[in-house]
PDB file of N, CA and C in Angstrom:
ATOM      1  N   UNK A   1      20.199  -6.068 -13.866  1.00  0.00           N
ATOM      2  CA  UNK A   1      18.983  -5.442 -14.370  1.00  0.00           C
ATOM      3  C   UNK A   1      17.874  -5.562 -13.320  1.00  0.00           C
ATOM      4  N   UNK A   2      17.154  -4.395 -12.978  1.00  0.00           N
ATOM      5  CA  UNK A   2      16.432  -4.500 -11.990  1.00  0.00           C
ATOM      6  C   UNK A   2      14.887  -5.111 -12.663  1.00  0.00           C
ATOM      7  N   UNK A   3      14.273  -5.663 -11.461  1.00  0.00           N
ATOM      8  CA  UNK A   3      12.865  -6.632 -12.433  1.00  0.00           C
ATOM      9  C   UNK A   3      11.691  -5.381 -12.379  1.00  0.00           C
ATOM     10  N   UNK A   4      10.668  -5.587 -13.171  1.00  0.00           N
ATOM     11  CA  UNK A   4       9.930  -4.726 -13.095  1.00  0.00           C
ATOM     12  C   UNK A   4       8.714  -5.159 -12.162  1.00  0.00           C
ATOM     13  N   UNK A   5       8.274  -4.095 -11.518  1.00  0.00           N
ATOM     14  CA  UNK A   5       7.237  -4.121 -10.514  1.00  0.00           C
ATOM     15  C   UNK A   5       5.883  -4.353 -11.139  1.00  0.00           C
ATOM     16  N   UNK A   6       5.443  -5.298 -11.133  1.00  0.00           N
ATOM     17  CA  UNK A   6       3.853  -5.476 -11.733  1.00  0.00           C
ATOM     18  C   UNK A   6       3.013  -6.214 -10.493  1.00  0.00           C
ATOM     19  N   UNK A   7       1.604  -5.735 -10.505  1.00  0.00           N
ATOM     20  CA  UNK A   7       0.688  -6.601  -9.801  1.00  0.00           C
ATOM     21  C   UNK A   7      -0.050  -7.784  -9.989  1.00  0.00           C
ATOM     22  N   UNK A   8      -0.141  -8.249  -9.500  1.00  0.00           N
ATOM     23  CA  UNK A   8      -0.669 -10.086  -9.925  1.00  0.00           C
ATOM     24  C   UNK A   8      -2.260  -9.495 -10.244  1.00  0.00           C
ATOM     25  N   UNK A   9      -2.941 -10.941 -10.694  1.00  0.00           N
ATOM     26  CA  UNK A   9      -4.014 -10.529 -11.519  1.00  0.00           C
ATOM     27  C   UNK A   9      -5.300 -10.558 -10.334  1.00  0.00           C
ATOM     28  N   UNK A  10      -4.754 -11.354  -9.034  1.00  0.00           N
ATOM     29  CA  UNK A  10      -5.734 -11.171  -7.995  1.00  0.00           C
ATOM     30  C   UNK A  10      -5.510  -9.297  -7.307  1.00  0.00           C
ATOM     31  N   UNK A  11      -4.263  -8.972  -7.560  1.00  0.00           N
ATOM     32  CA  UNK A  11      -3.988  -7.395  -7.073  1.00  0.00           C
ATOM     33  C   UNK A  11      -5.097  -6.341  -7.605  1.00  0.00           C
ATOM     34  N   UNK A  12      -4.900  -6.660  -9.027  1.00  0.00           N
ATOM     35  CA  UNK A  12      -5.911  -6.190 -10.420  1.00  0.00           C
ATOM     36  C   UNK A  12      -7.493  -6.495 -10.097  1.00  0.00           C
ATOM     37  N   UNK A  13      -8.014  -7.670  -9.607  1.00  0.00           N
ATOM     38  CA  UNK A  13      -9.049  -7.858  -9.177  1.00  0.00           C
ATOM     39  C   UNK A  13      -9.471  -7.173  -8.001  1.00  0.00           C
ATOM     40  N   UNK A  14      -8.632  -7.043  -7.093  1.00  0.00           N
ATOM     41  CA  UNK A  14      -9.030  -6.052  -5.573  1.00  0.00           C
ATOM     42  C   UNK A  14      -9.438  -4.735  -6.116  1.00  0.00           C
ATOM     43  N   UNK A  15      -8.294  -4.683  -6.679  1.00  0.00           N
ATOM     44  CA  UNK A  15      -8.306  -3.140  -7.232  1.00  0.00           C
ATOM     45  C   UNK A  15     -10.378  -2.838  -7.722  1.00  0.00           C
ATOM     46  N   UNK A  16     -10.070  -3.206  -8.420  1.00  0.00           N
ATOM     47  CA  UNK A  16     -11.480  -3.193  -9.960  1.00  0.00           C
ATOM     48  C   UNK A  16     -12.570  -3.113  -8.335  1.00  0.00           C
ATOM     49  N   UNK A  17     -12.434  -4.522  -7.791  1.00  0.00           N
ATOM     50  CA  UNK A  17     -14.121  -4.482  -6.224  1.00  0.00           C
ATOM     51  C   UNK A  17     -13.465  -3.024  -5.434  1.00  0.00           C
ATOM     52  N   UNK A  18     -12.778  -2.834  -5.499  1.00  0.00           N
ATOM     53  CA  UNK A  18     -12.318  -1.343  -4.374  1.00  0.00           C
ATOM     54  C   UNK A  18     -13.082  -0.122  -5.046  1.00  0.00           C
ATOM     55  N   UNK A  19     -12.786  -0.257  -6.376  1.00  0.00           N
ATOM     56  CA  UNK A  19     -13.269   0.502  -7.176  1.00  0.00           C
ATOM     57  C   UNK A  19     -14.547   0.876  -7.082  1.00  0.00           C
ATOM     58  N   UNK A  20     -15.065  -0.268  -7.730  1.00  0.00           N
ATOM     59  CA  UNK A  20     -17.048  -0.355  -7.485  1.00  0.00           C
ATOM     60  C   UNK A  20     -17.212   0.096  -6.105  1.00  0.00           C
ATOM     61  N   UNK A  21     -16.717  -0.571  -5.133  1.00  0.00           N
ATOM     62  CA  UNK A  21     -17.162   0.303  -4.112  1.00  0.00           C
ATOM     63  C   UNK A  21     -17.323   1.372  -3.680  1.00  0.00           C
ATOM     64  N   UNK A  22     -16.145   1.987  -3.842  1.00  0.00           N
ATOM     65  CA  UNK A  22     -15.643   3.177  -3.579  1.00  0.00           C
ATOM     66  C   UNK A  22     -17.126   4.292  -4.810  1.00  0.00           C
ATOM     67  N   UNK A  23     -17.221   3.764  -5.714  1.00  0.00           N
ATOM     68  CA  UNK A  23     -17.985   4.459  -6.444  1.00  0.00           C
ATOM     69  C   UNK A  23     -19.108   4.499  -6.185  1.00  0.00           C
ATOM     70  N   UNK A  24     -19.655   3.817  -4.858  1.00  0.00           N
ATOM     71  CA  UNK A  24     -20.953   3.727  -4.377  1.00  0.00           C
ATOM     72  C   UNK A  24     -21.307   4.708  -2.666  1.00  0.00           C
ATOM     73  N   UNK A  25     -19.913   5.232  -2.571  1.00  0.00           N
ATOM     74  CA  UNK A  25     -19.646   5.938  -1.816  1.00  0.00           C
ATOM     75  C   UNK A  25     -20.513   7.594  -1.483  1.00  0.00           C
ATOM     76  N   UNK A  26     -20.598   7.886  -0.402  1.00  0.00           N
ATOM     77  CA  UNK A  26     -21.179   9.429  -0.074  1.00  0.00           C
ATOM     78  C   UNK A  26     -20.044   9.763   0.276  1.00  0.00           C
ATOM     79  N   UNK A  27     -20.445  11.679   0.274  1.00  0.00           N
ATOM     80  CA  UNK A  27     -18.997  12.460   0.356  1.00  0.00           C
ATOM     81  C   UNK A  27     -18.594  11.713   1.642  1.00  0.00           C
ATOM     82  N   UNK A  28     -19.168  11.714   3.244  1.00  0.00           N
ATOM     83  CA  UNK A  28     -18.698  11.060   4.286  1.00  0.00           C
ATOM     84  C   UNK A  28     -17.557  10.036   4.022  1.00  0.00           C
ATOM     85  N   UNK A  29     -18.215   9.496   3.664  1.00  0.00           N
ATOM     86  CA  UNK A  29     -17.497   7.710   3.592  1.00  0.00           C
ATOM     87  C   UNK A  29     -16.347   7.897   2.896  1.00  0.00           C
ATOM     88  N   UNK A  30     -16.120   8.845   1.712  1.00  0.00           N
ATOM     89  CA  UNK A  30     -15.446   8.907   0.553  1.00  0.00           C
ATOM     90  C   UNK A  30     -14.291  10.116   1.655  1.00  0.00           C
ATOM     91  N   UNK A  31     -14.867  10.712   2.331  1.00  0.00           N
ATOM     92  CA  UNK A  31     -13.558  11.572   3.038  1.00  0.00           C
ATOM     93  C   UNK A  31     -12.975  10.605   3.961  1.00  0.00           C
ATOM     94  N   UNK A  32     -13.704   9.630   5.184  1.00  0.00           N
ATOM     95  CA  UNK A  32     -13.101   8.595   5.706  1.00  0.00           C
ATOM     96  C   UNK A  32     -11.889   7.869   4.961  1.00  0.00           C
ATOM     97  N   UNK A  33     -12.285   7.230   3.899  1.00  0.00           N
ATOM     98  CA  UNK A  33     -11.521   6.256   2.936  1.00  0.00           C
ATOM     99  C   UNK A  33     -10.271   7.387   2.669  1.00  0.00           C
ATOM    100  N   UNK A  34     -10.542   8.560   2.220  1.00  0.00           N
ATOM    101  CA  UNK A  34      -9.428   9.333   1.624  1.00  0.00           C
ATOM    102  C   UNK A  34      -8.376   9.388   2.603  1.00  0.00           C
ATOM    103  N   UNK A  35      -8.672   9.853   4.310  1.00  0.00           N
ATOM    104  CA  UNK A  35      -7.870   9.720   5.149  1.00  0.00           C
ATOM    105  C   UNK A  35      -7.358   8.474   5.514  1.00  0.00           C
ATOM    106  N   UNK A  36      -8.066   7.739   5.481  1.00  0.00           N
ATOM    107  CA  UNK A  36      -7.296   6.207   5.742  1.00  0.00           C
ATOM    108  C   UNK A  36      -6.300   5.856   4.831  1.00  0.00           C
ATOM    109  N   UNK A  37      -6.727   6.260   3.773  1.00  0.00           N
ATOM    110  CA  UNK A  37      -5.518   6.154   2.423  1.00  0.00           C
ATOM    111  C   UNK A  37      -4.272   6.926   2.619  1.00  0.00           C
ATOM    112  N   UNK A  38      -4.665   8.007   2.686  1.00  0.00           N
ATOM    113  CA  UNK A  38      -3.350   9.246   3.090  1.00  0.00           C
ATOM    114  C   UNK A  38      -2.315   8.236   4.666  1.00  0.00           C
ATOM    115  N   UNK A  39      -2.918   8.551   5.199  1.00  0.00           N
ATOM    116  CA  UNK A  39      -2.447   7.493   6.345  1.00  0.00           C
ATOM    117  C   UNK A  39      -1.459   6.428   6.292  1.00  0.00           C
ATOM    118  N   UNK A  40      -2.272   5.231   5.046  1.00  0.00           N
ATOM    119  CA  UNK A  40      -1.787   4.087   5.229  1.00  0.00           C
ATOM    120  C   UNK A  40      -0.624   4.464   4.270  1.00  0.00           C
ATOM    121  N   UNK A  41      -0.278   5.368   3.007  1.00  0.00           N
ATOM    122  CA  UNK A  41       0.382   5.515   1.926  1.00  0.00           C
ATOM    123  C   UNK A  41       1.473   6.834   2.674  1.00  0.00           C
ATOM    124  N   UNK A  42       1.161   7.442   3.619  1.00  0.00           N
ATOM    125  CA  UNK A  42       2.000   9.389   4.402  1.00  0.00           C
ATOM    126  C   UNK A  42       2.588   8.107   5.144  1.00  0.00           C
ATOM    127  N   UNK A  43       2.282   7.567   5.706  1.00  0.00           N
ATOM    128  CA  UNK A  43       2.731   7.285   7.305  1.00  0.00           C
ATOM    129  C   UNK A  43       3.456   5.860   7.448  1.00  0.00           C
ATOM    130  N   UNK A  44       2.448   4.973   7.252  1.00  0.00           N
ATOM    131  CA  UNK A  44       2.724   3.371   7.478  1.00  0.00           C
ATOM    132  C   UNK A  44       3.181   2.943   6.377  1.00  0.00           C
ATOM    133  N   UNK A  45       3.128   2.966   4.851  1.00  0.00           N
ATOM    134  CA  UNK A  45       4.067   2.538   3.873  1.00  0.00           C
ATOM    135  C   UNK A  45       5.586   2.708   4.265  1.00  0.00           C
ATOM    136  N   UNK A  46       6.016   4.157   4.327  1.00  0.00           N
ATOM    137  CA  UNK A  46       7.262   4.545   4.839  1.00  0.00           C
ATOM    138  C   UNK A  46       7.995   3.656   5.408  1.00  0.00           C
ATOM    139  N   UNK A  47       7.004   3.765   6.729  1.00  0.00           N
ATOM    140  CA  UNK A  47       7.804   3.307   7.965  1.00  0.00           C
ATOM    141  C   UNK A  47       7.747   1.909   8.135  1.00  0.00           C
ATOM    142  N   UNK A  48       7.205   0.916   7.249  1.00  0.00           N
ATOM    143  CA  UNK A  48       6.931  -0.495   7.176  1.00  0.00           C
ATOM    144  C   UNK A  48       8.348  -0.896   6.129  1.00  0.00           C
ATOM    145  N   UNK A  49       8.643   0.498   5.122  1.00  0.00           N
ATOM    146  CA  UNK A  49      10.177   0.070   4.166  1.00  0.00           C
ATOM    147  C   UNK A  49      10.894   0.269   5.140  1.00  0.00           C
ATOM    148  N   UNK A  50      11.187   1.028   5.930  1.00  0.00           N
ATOM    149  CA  UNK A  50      12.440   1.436   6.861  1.00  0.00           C
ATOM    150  C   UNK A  50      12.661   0.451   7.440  1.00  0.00           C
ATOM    151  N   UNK A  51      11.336   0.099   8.157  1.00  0.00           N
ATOM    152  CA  UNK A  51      11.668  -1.285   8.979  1.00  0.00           C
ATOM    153  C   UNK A  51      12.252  -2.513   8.242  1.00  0.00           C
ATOM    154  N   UNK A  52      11.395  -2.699   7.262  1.00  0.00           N
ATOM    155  CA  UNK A  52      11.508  -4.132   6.134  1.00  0.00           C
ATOM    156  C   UNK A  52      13.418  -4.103   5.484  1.00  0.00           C
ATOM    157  N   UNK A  53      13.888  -2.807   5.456  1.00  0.00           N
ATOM    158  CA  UNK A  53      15.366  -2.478   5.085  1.00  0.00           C
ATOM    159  C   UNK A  53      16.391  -2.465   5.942  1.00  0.00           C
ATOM    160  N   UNK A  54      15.697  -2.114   7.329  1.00  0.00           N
ATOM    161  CA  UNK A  54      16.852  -2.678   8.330  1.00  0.00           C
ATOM    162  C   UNK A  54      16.991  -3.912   8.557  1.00  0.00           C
ATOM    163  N   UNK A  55      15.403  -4.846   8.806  1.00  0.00           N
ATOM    164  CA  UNK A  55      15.761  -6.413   8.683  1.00  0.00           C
ATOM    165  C   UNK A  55      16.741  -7.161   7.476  1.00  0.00           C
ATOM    166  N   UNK A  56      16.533  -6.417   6.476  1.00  0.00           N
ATOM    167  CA  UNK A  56      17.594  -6.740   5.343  1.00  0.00           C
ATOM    168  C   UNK A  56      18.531  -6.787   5.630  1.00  0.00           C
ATOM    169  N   UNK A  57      19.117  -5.782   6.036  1.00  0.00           N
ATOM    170  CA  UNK A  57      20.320  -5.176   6.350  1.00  0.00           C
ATOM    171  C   UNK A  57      21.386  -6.379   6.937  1.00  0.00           C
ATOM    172  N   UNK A  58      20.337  -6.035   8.797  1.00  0.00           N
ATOM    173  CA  UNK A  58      20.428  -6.901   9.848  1.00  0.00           C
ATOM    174  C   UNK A  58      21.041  -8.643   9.506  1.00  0.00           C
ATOM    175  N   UNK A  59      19.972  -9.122   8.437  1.00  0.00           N
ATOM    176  CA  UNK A  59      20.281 -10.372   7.870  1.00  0.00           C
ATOM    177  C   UNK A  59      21.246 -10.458   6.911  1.00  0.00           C
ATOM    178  N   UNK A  60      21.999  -9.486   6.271  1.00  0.00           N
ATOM    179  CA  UNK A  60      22.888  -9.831   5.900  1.00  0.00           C
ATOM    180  C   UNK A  60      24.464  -9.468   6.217  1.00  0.00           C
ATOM    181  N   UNK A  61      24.054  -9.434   7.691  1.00  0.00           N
ATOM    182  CA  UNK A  61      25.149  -9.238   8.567  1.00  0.00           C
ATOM    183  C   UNK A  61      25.451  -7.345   9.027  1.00  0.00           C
ATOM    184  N   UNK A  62      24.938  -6.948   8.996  1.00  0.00           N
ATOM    185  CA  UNK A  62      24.975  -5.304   8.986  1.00  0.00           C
ATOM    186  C   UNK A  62      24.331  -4.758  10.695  1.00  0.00           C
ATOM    187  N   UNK A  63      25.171  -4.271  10.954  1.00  0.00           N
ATOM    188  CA  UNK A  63      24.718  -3.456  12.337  1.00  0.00           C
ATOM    189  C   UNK A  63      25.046  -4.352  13.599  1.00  0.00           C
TER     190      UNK A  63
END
């Protein structure tokens, strides 16, 4: 049975101050943040699992 993915209650807390912030935002700042987001979630999430799945791999004898 696979476990379920939940965020800890300090995750929940970032979240909530990201929030307020973000809501104190001008369009500028608020298009910055949007691209940095797209970015970190298009680009570097991806390629941080690919990597993180070959070390798996790697360590359990593979390749």
């Amino acid at each position: 049975m696979m476990r379920k993915i939940e965020p800890s209650l300090n995750d929940q807390l970032k979240y909530t101050r990201f929030v307020r912030g973000i809501e104190k935002l001008d369009f500028k700042e608020l298009k910055e943040v949007t691209l940095e987001l797209a970015r970190l979630a298009l680009l570097i999430q991806p390629a941080a699992l690919r990597w993180a799945a070959n070390e798996a791999a790697e360590n359990l004898g593979g390749r």
